[in-house]
C-alpha atoms as a PDB file:
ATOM      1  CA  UNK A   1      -7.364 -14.039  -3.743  1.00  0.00           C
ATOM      2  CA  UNK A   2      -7.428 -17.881  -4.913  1.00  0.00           C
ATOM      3  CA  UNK A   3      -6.296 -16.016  -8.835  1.00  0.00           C
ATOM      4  CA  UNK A   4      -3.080 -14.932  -6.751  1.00  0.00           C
ATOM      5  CA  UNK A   5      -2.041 -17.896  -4.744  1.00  0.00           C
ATOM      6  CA  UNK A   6      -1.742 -20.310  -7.905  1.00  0.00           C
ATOM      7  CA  UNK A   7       1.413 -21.679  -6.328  1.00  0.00           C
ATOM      8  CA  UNK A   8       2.718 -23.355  -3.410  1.00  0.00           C
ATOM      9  CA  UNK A   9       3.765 -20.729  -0.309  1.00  0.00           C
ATOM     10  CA  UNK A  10       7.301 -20.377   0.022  1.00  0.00           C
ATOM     11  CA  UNK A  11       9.983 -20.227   2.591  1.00  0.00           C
ATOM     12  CA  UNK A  12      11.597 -17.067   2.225  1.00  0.00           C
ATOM     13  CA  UNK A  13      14.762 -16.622   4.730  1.00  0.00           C
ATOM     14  CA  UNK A  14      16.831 -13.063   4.799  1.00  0.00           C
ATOM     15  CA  UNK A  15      19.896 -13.844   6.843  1.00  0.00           C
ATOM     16  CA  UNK A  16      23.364 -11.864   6.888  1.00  0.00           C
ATOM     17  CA  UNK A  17      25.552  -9.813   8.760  1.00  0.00           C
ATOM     18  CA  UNK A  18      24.178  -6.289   6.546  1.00  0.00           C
ATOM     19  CA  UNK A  19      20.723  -4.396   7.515  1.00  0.00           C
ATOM     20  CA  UNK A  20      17.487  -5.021   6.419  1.00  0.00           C
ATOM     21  CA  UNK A  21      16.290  -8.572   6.979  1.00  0.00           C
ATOM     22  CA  UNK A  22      13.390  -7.402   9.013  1.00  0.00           C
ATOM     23  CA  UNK A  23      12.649  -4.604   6.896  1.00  0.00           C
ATOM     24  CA  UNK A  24      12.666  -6.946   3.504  1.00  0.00           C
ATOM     25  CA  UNK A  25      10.238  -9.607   5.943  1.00  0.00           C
ATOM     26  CA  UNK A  26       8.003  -6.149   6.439  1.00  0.00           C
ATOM     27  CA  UNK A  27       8.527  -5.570   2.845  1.00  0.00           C
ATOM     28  CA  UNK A  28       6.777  -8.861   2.308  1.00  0.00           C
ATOM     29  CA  UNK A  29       4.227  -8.714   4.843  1.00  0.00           C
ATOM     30  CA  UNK A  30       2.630  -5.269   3.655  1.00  0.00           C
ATOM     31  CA  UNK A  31       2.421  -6.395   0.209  1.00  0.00           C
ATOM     32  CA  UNK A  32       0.862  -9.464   1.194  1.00  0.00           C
ATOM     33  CA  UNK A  33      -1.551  -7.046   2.982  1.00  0.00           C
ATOM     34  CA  UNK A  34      -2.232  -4.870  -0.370  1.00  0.00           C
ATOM     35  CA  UNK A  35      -3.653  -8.030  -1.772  1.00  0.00           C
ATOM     36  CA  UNK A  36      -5.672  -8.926   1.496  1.00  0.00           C
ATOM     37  CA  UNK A  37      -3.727 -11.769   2.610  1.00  0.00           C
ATOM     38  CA  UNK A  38      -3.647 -12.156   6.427  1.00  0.00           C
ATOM     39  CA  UNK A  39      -0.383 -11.969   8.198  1.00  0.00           C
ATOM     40  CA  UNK A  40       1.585 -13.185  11.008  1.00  0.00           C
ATOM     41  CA  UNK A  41       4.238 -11.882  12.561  1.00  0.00           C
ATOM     42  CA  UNK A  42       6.058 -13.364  15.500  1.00  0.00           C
ATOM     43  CA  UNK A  43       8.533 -11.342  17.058  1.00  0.00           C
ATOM     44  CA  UNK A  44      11.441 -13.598  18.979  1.00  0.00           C
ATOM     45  CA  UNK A  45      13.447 -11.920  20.739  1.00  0.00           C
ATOM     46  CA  UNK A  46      11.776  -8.301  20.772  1.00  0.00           C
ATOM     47  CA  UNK A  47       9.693  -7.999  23.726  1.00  0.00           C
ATOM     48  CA  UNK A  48       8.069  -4.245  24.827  1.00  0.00           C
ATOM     49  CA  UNK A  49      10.078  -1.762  23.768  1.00  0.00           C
ATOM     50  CA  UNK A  50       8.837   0.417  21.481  1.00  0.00           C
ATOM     51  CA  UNK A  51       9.364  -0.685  17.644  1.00  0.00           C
ATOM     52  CA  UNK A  52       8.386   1.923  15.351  1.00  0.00           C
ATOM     53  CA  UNK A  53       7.189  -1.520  12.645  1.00  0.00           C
ATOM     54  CA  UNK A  54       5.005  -2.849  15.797  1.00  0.00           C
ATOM     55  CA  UNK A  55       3.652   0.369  16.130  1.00  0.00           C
ATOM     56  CA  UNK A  56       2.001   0.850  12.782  1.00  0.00           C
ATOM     57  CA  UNK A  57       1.041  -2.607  11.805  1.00  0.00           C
ATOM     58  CA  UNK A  58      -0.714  -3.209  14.911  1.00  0.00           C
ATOM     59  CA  UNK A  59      -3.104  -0.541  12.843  1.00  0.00           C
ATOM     60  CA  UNK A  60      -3.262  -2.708  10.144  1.00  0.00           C
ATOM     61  CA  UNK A  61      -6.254  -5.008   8.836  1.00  0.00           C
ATOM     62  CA  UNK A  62      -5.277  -8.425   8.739  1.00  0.00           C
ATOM     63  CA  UNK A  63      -2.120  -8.240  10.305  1.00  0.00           C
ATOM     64  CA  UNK A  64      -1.907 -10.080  14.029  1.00  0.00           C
ATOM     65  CA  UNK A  65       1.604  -9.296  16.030  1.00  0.00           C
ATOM     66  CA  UNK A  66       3.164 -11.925  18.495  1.00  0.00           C
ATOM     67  CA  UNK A  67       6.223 -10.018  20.341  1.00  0.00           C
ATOM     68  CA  UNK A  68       7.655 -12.778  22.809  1.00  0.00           C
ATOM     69  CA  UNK A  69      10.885 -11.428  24.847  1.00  0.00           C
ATOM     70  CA  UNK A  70      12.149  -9.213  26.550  1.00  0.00           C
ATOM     71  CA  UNK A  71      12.977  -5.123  26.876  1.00  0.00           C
ATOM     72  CA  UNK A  72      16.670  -6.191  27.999  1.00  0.00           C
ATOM     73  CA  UNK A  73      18.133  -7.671  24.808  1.00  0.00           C
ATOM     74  CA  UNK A  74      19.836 -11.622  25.446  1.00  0.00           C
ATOM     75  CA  UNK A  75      23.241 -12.178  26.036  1.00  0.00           C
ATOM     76  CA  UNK A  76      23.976 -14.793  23.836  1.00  0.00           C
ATOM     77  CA  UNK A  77      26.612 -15.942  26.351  1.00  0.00           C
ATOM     78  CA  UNK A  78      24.821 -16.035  29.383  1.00  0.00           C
ATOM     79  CA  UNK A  79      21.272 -16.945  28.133  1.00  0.00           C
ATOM     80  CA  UNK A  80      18.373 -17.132  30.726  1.00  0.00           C
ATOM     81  CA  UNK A  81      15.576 -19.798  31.352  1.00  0.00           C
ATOM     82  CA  UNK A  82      12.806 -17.368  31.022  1.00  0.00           C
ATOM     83  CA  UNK A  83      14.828 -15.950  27.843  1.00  0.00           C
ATOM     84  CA  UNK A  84      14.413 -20.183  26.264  1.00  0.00           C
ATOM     85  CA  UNK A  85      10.954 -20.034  27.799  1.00  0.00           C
ATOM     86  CA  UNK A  86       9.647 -17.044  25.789  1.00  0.00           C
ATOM     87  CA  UNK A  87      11.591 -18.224  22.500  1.00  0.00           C
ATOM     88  CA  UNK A  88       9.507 -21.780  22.706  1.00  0.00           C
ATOM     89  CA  UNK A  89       6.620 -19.225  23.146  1.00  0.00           C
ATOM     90  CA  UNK A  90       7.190 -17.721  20.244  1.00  0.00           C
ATOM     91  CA  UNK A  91       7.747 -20.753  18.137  1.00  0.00           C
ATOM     92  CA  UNK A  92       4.947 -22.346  19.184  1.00  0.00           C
ATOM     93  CA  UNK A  93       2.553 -19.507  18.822  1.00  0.00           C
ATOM     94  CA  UNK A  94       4.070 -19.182  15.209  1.00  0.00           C
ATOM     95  CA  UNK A  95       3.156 -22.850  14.329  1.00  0.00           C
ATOM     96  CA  UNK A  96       0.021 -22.473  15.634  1.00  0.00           C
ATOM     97  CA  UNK A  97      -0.838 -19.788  13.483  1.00  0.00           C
ATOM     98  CA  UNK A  98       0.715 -21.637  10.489  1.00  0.00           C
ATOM     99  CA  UNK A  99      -1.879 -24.518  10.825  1.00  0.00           C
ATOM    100  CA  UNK A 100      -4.554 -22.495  11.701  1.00  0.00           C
ATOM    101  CA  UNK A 101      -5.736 -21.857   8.029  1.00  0.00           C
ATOM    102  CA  UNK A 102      -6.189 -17.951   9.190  1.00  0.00           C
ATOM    103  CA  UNK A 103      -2.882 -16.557   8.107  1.00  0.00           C
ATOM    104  CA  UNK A 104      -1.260 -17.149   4.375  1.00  0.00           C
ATOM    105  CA  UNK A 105       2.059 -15.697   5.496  1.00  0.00           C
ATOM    106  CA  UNK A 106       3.918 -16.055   8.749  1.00  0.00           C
ATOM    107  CA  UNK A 107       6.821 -14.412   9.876  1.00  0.00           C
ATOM    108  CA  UNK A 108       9.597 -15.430  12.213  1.00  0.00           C
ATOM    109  CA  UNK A 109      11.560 -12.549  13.207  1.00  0.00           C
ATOM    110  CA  UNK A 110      15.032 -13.004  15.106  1.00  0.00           C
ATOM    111  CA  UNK A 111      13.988 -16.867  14.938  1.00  0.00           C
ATOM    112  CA  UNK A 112      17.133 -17.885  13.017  1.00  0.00           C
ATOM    113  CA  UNK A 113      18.974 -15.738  16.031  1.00  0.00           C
ATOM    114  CA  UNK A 114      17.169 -17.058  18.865  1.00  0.00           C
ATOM    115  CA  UNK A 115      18.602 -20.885  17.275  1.00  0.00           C
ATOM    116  CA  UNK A 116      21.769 -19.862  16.879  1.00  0.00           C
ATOM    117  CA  UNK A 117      21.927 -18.248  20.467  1.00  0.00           C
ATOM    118  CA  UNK A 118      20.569 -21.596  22.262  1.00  0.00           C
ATOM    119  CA  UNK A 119      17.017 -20.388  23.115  1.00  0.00           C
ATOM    120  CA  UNK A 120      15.419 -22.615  20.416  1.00  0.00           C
ATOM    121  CA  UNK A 121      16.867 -26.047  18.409  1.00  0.00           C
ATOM    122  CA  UNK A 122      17.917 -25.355  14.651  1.00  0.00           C
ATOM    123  CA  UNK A 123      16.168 -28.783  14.840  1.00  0.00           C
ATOM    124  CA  UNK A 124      12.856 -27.282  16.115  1.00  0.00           C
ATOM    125  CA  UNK A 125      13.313 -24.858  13.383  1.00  0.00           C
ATOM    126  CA  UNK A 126      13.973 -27.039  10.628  1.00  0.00           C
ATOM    127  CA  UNK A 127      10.711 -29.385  12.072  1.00  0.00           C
ATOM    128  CA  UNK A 128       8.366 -26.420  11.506  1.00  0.00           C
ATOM    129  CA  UNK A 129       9.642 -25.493   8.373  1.00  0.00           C
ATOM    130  CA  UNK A 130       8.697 -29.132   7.223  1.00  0.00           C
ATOM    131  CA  UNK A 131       5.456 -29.213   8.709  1.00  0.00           C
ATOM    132  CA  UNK A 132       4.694 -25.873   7.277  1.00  0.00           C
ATOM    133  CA  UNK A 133       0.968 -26.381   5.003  1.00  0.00           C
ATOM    134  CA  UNK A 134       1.719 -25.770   1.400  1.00  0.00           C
ATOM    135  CA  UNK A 135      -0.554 -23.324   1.172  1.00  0.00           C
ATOM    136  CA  UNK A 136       1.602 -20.855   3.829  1.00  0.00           C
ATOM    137  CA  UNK A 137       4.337 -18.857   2.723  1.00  0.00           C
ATOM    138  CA  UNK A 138       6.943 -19.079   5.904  1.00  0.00           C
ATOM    139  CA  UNK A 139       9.094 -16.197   6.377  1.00  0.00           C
ATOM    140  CA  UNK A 140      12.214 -16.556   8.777  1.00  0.00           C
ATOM    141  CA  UNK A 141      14.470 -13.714   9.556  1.00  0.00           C
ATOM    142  CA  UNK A 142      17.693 -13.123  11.768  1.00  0.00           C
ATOM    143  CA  UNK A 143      21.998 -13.547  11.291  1.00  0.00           C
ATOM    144  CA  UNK A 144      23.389 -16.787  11.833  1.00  0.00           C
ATOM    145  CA  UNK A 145      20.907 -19.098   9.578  1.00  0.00           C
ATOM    146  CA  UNK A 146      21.719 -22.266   9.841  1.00  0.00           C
ATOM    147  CA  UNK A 147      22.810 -24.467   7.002  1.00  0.00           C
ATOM    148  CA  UNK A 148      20.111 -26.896   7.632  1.00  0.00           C
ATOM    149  CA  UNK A 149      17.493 -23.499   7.618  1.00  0.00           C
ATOM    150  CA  UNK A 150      19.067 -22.554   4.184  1.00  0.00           C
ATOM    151  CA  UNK A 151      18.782 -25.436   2.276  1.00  0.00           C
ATOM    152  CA  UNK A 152      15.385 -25.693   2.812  1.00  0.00           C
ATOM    153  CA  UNK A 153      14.637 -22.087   1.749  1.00  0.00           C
ATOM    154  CA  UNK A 154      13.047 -21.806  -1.679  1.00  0.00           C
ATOM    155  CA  UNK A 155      14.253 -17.459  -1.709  1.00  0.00           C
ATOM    156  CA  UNK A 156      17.233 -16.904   0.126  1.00  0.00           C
ATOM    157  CA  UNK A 157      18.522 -13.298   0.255  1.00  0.00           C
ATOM    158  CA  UNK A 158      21.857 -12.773   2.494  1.00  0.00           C
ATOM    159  CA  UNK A 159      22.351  -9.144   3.312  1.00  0.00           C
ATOM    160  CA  UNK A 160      26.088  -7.960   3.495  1.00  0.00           C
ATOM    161  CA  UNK A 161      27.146  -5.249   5.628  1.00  0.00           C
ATOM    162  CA  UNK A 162      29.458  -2.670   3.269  1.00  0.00           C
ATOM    163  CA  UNK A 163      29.374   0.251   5.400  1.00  0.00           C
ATOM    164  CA  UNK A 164      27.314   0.810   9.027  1.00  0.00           C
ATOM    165  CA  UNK A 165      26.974   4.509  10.964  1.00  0.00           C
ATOM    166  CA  UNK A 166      27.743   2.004  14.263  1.00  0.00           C
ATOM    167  CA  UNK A 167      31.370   1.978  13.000  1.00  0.00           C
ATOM    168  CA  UNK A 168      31.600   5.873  13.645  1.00  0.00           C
ATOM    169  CA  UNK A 169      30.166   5.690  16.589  1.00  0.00           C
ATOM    170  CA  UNK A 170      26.469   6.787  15.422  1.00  0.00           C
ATOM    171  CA  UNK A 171      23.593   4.961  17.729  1.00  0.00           C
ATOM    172  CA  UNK A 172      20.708   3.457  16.362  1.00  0.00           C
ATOM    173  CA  UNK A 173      18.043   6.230  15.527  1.00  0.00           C
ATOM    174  CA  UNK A 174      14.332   6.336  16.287  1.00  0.00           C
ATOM    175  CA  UNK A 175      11.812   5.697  13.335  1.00  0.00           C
ATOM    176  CA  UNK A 176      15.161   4.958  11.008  1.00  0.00           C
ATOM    177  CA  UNK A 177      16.472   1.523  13.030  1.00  0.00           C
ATOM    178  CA  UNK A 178      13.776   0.595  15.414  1.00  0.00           C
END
């Protein structure tokens, strides 16, 4: 694969108040796989309940999952101390795997939520994406990015909600939204 990595990795951030962020990080991640890179992916926030994504990549050759959370889904105004304790899980099982030297990408689901919701620092966030090894492409996901997360982002893709089934009342669907 060295004829395809002839560049620095990348911090890629999807952020925004529209769909898709963790579906453009999967995007990412089973591309990455096509070409036999190894991926991580760190799950804040999304603890055992049944993803329909977690179910088929745990199939997948050099993919590892990392879900840290819980079924229940945080209430950002009444955040708990196990909620903090599995988000500083998650981070640092994320930059572990980043300095490892087995993964070329590693994704941080939720991560720019679980900042913005108190359960991690922006700062913590911001330190790993400056100690992330040039030869990892860092992939952070979630609403609420933090200026100091997007100026440090080399791709930065905001989705923008125009139109959402929630609005008329239609519940998130099985296989379609999680």
């Amino acid at each position: 694969m060295e004829e395809l990595r002839d560049t620095p990795g990348q911090v890629i951030v999807f952020t925004g108040n529209g769909k898709g962020k963790t579906s453009a990080a999967l995007g990412v991640a089973i591309r990455a796989l096509g070409h036999g890179l190894r991926v991580y992916f760190t799950f804040f926030m999304k603890g055992d309940f049944p993803y329909g994504e977690q179910q088929s990549l745990a199939h997948l050759p050099n993919m590892t999952l990392a879900r840290f959370g819980f079924v229940e889904f945080c209430d950002p105004n009444n955040v708990k101390p196990e909620e903090k304790e599995e988000a500083q899980r998650a981070l640092e099982a994320a930059r572990q795997a980043m300095h490892s030297g087995d993964y070329d990408v590693v994704v941080l689901d939720e991560v720019n939520v679980a900042a913005s919701w108190g359960l991690i620092t922006v700062d913590q966030v911001v330190e790993t994406i400056r100690g992330k090894p040039e030869a990892v492409d860092l992939i952070l996901t979630g609403r609420y990015a933090d200026g100091k997360v997007l100026a440090l982002a080399d791709t930065l893709t905001e989705m923008v909600e125009v139109r959402h089934p929630l609005h008329k009342g239609v519940l998130s669907r099985k296989g379609i939204d999680f």
